[in-house]
Each structure stands twice: as C-alpha cells, then as structure tokens.
C-alpha atoms as a PDB file:
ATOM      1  CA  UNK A   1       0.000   0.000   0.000  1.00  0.00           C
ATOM      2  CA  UNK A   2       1.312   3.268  -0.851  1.00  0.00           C
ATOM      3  CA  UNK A   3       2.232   5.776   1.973  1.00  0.00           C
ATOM      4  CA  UNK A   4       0.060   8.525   2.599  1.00  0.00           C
ATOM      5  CA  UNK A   5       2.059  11.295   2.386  1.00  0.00           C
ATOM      6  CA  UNK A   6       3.746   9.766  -0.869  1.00  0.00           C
ATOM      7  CA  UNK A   7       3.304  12.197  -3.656  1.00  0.00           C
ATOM      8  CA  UNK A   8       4.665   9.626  -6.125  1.00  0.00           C
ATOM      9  CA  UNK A   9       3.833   9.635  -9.615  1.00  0.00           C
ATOM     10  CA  UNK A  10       1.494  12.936  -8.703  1.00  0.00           C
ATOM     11  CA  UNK A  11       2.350  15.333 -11.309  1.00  0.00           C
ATOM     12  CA  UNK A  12       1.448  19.754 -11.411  1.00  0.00           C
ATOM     13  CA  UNK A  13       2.203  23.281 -11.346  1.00  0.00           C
ATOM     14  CA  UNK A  14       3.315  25.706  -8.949  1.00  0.00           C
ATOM     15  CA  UNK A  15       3.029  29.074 -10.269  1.00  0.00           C
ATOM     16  CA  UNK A  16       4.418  32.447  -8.470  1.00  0.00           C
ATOM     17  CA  UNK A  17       8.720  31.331  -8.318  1.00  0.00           C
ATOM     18  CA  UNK A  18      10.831  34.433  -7.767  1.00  0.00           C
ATOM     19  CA  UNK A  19      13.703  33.500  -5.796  1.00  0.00           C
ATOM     20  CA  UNK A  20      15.154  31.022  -2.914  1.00  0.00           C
ATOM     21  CA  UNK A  21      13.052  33.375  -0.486  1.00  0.00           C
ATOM     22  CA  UNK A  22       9.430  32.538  -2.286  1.00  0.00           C
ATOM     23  CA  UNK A  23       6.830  30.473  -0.924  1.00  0.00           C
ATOM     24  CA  UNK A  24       6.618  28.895  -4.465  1.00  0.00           C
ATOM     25  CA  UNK A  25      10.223  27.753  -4.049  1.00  0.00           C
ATOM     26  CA  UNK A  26       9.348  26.361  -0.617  1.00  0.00           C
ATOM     27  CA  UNK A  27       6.399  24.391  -2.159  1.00  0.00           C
ATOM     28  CA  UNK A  28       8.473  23.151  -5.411  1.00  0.00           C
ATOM     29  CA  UNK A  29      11.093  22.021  -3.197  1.00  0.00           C
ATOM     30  CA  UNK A  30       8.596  19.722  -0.928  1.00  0.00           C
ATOM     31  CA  UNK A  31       6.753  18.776  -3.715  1.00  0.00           C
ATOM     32  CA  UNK A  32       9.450  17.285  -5.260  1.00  0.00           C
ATOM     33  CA  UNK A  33      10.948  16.020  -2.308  1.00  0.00           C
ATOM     34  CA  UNK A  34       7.714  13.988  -1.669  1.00  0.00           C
ATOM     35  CA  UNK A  35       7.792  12.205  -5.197  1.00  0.00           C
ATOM     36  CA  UNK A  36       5.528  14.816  -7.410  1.00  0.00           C
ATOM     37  CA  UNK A  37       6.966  15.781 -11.106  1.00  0.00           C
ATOM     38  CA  UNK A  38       6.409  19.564 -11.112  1.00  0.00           C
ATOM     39  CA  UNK A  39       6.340  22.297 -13.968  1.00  0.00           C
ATOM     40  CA  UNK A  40       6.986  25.733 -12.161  1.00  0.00           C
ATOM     41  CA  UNK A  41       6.184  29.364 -13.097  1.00  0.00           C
ATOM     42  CA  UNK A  42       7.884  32.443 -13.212  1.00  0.00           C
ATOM     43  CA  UNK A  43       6.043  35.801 -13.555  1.00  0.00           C
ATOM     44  CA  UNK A  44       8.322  38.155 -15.920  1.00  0.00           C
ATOM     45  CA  UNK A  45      11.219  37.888 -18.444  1.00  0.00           C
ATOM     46  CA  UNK A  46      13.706  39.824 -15.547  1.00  0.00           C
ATOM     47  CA  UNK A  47      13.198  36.711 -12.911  1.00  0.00           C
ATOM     48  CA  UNK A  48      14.591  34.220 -15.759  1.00  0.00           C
ATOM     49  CA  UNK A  49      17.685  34.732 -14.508  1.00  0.00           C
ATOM     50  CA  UNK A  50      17.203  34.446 -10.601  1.00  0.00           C
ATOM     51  CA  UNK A  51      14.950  31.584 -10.798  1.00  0.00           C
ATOM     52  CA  UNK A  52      16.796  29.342 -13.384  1.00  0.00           C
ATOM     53  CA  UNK A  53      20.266  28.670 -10.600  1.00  0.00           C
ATOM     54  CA  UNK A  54      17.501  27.237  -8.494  1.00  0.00           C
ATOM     55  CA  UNK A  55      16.530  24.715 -10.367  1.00  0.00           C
ATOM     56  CA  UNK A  56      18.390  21.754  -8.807  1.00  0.00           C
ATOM     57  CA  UNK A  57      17.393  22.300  -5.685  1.00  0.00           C
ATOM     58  CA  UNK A  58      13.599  22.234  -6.300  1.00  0.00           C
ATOM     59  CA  UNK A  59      14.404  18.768  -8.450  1.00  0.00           C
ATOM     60  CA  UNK A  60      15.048  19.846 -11.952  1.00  0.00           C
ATOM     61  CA  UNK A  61      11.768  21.047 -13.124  1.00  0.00           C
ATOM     62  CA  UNK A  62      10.798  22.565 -16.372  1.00  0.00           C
ATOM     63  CA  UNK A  63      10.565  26.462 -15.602  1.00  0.00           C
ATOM     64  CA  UNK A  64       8.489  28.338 -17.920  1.00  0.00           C
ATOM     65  CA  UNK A  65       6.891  32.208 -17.823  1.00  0.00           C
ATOM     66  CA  UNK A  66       3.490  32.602 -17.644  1.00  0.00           C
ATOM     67  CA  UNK A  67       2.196  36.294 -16.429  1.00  0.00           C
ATOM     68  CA  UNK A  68      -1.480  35.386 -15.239  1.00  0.00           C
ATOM     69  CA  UNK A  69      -2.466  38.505 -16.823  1.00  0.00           C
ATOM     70  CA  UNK A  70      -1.775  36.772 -20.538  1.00  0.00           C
ATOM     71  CA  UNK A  71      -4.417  34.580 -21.342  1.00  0.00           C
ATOM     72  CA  UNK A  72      -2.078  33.393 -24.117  1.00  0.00           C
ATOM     73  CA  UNK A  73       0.615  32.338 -21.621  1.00  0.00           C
ATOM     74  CA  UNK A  74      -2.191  30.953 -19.494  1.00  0.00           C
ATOM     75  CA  UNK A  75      -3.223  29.069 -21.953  1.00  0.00           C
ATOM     76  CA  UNK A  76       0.279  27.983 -22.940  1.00  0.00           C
ATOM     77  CA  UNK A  77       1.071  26.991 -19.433  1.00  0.00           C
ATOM     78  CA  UNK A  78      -1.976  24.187 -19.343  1.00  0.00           C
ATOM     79  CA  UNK A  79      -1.431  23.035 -23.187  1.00  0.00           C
ATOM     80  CA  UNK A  80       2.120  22.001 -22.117  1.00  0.00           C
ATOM     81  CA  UNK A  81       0.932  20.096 -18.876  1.00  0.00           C
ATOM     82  CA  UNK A  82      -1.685  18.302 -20.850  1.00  0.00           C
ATOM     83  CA  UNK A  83       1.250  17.234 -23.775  1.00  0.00           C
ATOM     84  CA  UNK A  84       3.727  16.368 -20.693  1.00  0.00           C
ATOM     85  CA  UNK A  85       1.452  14.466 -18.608  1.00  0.00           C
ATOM     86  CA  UNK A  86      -1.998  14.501 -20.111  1.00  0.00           C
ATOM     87  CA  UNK A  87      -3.592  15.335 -16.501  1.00  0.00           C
ATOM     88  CA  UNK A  88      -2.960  18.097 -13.715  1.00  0.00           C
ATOM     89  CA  UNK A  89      -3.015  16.629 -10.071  1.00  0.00           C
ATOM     90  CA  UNK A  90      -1.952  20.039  -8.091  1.00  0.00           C
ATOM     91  CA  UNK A  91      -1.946  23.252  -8.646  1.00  0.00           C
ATOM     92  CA  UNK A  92      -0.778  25.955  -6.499  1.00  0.00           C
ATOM     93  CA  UNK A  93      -1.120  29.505  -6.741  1.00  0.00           C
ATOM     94  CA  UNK A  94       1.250  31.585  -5.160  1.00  0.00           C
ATOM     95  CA  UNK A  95       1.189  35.065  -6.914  1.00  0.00           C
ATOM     96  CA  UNK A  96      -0.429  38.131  -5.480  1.00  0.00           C
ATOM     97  CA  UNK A  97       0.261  42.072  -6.495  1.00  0.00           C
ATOM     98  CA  UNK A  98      -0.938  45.420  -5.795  1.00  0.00           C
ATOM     99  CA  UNK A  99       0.396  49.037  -6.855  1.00  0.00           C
ATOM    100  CA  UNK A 100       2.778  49.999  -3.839  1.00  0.00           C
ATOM    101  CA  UNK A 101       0.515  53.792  -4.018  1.00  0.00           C
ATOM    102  CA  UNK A 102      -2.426  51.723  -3.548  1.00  0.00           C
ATOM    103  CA  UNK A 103      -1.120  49.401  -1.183  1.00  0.00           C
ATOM    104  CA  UNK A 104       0.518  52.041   1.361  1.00  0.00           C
ATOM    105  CA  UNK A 105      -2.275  54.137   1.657  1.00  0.00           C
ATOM    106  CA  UNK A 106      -5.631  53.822   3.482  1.00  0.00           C
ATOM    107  CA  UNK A 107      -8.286  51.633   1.848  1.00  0.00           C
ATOM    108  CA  UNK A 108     -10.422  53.936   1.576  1.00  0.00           C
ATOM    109  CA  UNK A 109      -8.216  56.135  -0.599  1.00  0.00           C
ATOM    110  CA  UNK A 110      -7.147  53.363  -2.704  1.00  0.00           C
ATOM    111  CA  UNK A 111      -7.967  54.025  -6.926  1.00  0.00           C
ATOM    112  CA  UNK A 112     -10.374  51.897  -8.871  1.00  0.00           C
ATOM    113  CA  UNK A 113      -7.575  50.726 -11.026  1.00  0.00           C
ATOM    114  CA  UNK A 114      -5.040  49.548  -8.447  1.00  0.00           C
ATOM    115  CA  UNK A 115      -7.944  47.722  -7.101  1.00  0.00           C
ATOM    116  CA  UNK A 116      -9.028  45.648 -10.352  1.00  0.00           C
ATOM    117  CA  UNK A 117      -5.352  45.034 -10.968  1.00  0.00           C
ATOM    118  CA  UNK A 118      -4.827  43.580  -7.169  1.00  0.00           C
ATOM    119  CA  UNK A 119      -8.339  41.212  -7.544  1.00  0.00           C
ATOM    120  CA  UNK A 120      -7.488  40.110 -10.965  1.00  0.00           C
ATOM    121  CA  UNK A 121      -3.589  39.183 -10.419  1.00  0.00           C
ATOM    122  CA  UNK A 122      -4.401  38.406  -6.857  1.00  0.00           C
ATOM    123  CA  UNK A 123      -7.587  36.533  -7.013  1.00  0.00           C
ATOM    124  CA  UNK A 124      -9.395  35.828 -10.089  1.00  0.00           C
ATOM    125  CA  UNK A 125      -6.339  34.972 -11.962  1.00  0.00           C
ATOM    126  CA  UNK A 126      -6.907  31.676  -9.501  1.00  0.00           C
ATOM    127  CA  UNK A 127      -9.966  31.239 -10.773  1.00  0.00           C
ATOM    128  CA  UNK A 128      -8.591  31.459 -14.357  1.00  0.00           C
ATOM    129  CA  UNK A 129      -6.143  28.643 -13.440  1.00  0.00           C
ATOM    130  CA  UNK A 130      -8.995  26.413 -11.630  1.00  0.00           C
ATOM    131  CA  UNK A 131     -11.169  26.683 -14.751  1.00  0.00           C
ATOM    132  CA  UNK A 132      -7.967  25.625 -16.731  1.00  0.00           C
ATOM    133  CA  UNK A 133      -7.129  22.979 -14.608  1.00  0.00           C
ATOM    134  CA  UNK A 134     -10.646  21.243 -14.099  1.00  0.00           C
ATOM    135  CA  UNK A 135     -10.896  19.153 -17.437  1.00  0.00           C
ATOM    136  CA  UNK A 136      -7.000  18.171 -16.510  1.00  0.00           C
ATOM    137  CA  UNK A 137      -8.329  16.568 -13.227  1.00  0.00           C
ATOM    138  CA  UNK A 138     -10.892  14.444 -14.355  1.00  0.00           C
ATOM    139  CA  UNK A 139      -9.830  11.459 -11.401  1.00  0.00           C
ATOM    140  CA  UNK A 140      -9.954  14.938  -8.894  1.00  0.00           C
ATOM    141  CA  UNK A 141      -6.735  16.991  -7.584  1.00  0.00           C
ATOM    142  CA  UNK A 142      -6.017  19.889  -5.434  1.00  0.00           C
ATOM    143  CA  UNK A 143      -5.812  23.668  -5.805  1.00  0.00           C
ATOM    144  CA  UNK A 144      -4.104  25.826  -3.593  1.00  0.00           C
ATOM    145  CA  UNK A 145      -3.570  29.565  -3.149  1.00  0.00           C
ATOM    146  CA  UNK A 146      -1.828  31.975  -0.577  1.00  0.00           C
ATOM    147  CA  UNK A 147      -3.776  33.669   1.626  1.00  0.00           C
ATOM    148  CA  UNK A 148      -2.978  35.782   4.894  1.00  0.00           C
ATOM    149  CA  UNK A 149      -4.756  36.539   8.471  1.00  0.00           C
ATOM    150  CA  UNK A 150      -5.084  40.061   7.100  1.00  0.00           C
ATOM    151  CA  UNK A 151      -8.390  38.429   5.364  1.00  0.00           C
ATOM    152  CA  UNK A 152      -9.921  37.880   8.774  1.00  0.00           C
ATOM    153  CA  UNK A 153      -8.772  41.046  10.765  1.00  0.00           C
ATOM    154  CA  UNK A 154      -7.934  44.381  10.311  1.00  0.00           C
ATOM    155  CA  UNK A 155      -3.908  44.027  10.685  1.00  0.00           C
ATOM    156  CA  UNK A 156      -2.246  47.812  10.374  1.00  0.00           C
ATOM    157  CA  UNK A 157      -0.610  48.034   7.323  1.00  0.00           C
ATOM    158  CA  UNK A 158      -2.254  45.226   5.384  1.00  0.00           C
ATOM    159  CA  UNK A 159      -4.378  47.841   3.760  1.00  0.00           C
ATOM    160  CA  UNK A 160      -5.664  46.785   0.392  1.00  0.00           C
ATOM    161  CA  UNK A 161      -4.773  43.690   0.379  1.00  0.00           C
ATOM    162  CA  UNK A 162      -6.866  42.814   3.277  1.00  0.00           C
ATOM    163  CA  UNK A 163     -10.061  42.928   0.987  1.00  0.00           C
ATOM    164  CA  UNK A 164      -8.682  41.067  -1.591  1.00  0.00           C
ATOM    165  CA  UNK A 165      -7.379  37.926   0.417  1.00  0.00           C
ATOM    166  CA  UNK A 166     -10.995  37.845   1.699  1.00  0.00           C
ATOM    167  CA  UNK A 167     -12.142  37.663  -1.730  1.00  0.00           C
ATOM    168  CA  UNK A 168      -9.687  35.281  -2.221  1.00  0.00           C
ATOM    169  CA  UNK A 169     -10.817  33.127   0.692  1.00  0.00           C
ATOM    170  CA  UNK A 170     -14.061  33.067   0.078  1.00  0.00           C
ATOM    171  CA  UNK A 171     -13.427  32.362  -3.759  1.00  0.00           C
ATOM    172  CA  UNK A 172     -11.619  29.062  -2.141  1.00  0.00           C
ATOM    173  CA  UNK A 173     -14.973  27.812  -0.615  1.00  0.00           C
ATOM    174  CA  UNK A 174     -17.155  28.411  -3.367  1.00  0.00           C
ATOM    175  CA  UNK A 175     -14.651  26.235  -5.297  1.00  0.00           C
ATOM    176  CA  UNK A 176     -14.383  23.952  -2.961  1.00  0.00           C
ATOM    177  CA  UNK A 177     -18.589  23.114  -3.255  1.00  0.00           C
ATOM    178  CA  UNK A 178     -18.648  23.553  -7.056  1.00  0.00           C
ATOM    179  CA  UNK A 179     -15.520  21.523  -7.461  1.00  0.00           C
ATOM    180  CA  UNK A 180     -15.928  19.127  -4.953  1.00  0.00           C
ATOM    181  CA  UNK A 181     -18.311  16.654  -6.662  1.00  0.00           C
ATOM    182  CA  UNK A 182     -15.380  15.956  -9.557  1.00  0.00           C
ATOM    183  CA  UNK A 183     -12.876  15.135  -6.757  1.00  0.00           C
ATOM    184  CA  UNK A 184     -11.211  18.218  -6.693  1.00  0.00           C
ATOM    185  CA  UNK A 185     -10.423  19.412  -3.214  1.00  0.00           C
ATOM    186  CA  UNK A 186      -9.729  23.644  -2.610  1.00  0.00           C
ATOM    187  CA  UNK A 187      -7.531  25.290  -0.472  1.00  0.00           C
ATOM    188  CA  UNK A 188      -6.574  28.563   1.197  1.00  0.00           C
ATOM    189  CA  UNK A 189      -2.897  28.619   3.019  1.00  0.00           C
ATOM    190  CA  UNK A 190      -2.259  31.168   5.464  1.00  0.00           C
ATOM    191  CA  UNK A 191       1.091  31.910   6.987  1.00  0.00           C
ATOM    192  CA  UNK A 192       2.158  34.172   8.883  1.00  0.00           C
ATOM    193  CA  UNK A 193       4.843  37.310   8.211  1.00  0.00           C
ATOM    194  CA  UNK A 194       7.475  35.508   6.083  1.00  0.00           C
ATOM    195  CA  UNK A 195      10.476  37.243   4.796  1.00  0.00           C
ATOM    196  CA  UNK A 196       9.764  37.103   0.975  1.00  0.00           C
ATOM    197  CA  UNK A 197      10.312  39.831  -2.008  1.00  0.00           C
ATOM    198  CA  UNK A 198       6.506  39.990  -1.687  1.00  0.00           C
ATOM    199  CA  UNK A 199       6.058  40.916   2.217  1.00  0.00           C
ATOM    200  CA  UNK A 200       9.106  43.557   1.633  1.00  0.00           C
ATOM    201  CA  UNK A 201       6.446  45.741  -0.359  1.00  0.00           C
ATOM    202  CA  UNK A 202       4.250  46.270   3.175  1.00  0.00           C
ATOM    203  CA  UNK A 203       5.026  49.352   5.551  1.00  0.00           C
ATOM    204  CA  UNK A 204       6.149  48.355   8.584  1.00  0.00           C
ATOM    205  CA  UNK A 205       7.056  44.705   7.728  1.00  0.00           C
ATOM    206  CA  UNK A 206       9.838  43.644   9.564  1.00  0.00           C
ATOM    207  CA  UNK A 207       7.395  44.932  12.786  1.00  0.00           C
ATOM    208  CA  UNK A 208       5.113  42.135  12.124  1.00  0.00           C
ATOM    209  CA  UNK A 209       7.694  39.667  11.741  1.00  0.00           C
ATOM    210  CA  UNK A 210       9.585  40.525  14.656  1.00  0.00           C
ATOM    211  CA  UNK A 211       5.586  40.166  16.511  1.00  0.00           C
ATOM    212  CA  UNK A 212       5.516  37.144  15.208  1.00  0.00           C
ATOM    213  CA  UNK A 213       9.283  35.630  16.242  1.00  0.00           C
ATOM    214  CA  UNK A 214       8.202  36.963  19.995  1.00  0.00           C
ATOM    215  CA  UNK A 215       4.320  36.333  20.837  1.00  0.00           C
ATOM    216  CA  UNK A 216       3.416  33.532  18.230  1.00  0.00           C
ATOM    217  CA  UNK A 217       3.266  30.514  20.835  1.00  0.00           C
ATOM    218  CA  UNK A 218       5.849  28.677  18.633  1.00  0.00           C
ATOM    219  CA  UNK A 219       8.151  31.319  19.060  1.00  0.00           C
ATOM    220  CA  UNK A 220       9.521  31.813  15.241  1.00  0.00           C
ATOM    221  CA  UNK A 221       7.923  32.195  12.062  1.00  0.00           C
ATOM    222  CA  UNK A 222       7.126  29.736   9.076  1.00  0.00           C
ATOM    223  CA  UNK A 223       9.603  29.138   6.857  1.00  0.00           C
ATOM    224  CA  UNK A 224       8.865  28.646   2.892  1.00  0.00           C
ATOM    225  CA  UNK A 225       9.609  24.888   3.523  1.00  0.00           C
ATOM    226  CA  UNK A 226       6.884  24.558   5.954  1.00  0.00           C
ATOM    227  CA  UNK A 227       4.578  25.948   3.857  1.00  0.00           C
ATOM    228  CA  UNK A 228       5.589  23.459   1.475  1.00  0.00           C
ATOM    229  CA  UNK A 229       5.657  20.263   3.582  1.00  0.00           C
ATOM    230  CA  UNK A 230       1.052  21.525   4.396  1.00  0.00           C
ATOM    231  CA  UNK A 231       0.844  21.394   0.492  1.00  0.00           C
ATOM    232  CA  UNK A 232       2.314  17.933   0.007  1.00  0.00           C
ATOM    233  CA  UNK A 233       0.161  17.128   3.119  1.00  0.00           C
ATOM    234  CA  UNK A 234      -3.183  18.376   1.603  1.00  0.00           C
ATOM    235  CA  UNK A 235      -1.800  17.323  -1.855  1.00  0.00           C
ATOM    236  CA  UNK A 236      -1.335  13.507  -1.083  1.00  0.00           C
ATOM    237  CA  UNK A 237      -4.298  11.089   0.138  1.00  0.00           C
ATOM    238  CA  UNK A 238      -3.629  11.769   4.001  1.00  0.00           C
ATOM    239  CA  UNK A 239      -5.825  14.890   2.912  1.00  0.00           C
ATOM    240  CA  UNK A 240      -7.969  13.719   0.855  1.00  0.00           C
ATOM    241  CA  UNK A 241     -11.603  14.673   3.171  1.00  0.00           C
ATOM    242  CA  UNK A 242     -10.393  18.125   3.463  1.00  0.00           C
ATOM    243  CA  UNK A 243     -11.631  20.983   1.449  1.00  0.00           C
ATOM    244  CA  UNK A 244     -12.535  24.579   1.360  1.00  0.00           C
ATOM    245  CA  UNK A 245     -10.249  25.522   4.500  1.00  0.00           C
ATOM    246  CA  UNK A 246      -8.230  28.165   5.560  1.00  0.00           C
ATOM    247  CA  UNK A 247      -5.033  26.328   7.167  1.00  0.00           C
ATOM    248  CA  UNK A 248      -2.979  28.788   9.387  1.00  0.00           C
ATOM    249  CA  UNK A 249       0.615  27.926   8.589  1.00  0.00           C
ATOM    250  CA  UNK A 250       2.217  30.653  10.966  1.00  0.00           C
ATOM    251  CA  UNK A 251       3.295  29.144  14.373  1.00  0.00           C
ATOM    252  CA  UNK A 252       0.083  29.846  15.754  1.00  0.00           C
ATOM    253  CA  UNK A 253       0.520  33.604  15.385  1.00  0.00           C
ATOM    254  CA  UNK A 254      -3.466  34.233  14.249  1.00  0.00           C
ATOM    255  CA  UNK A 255      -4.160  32.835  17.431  1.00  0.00           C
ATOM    256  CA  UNK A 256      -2.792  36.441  19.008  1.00  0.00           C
ATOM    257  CA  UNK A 257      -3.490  39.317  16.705  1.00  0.00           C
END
C-alpha cells in the first residue's frame, strides 16, 4: 500500500517562483521532495535569470513564464501540462500584487484601477487557473492559493490587500462546493509574516515579523519549507476529506493578533 504522504507519480504546477526566499520555491522544493513531477512558473522575463540557478534544488523542473495577466501564456502553461502528462493533479497559486501607491495608503483612498489590478492578479487569476485545470483533473486533484490573516482582521498596514485575500478566501470555498463533486479538493494557506520579495512591499514589515518571532506561541515564524511540507500534506491522500479551508501555517501567530 502506498504511503500517505507519498506524492509519487502525482504530477502539477506551482506558479508564483521568484527567488530562494518565495513560498513557491518552498512548495516546489517539498513537492518534489515527496515524489511529485512539477512544472513551475515564473512571472516576468527579468526573474529568468534568478529563478533558473535554483533549479536543482527544487528537483530539476521545467521552468516556464506565464504572467497570469496573458491569457495566451495561461493558456500555454496548461497546453504544455496536458502534452507532458496529459492530466494536472496540483496546482498551487502563489502570486499576489498590488500598486505599492495603492497598497501604502488607506483603503479607503485606494484608486479603482489599483484595485481591479490587485483582484485580478491576486484573485481571479486563480480562478482562471482552476477553470484551466478542471478538465486536466478528471480522477480529482487539489488547488491551492496563498492567503494571509489580514483576510480575517484588520492588521495595520495590510491595507488593500486585506479585501482582496478575503475575496480570495471566500473564492476558495465556493470552489471547494462547485468543485468538490469531480474530486477536486480547494484550499486557502495562510502563513504568517514571512520574509519574501513579496512581504518587503508592506510598511512596517519587519514589525510584524519581529511580533511574530516573539508572541506567536511557537516562538519563530514559518519558513517557505513549511509551507511546502502543508501542500504535500493536503496534496497527497492523508488529505484527501479536506476541502474549502483556511489552514494557518504561521506558528500559531493568528491565534494572538
């Protein structure tokens, strides 16, 4: 009987890889580690060349760019899964922007545009890659996306992107009951303050992290790697009742805001 937590033979994409420091690298790495043959995303031309030295260490994968905002490289991105493997059994989203005006000011002041641009890159561009990957999972699968507490609470500097991992969130569950019939299972990570290229772009960052390191009861903050080692978790058949949740990955740091 297989293991569990074997991921062997279970083939998909993680899209979002910028450098060492990205949650994408931390769930490429584990996903590989566990047995999974993965094809990996990078968002723009300029990260070719700090994502390609990584490759060995998240097991050799084919790398190509896909910006979620080209339905042409969208498109791209699934045609080549289907040809390589002729299924999808993961798929994990880990890509979220906003426009650093919108982002450092007050909701309430933030501009229609830089609004639309943060849901679609940061939300419904997920939904774009569920609808893609449905027909590739006919014997079910799993879709992931990265989500934070700032969806739940109002944490001080969050701003904008506050609403739009709530969107986010609650996109997961609606998935989650429309999908769930076909197999495929829907979920929302949520760490805590992690050092990446991403979190740099939030006032007052390294203030939440350091929070974190001192009051989270674990005493330290996720690493990359952890979030990777939930995915394979959720990804293999040791999760295969779960759906439509919100999994805290953060040291139990939510538990204190």
């Amino acid at each position: 009987m297989e293991h569990p937590f074997s991921l062997a033979g279970k083939v998909g994409i993680v899209a979002g890889l910028a450098n060492e420091n990205s949650i994408a690298f931390g769930c490429a790495q584990a996903l590989s580690q566990a047995g999974a043959d993965v094809l990996v995303t990078y968002g723009t031309p300029k990260a070719e060349r700090f994502v390609t030295p990584l490759k060995a260490a998240i097991g050799d994968p084919e790398l190509m760019l896909c910006d979620v905002q080209d339905d042409q490289q969208l498109n791209a991105l699934f045609a080549r899964a289907k040809e390589k493997w002729g299924r999808v059994d993961f798929v994990v989203h880990s890509i979220a922007f906003a426009p650093l005006d919108d982002l450092h000011g007050r909701v309430v002041d933030c501009s229609r545009e830089g609004f639309s641009l943060a849901m679609d890159i940061s939300c419904h561009s997920f939904i774009r890659m569920a609808k893609q990957a449905e027909p590739l999972m006919s014997d079910g699968g799993t879709l992931f996306n990265m989500s934070y507490y700032g969806a739940e609470k109002a944490v001080d500097n969050y701003n904008l992107m506050g609403p739009v991992k709530a969107a986010l969130e609650s996109t997961t569950r609606y998935l989650a009951a429309e999908l769930g019939p076909k197999g495929i299972r829907v979920h929302a990570i949520s760490p805590g303050p992690i050092r990446t290229r991403a979190a740099s772009g939030l006032k007052e960052f390294e203030a939440l992290a350091v929070d974190g390191e001192t009051r989270s009861p674990l005493r330290r903050l996720a690493t990359v790697q952890d979030v990777g080692h939930a995915v394979v978790y959720l990804s293999a058949d040791a999760g295969r009742v779960l759906t439509g949740l919100t999994h805290y990955v953060d040291a139990g740091h939510h538990l204190r805001f």
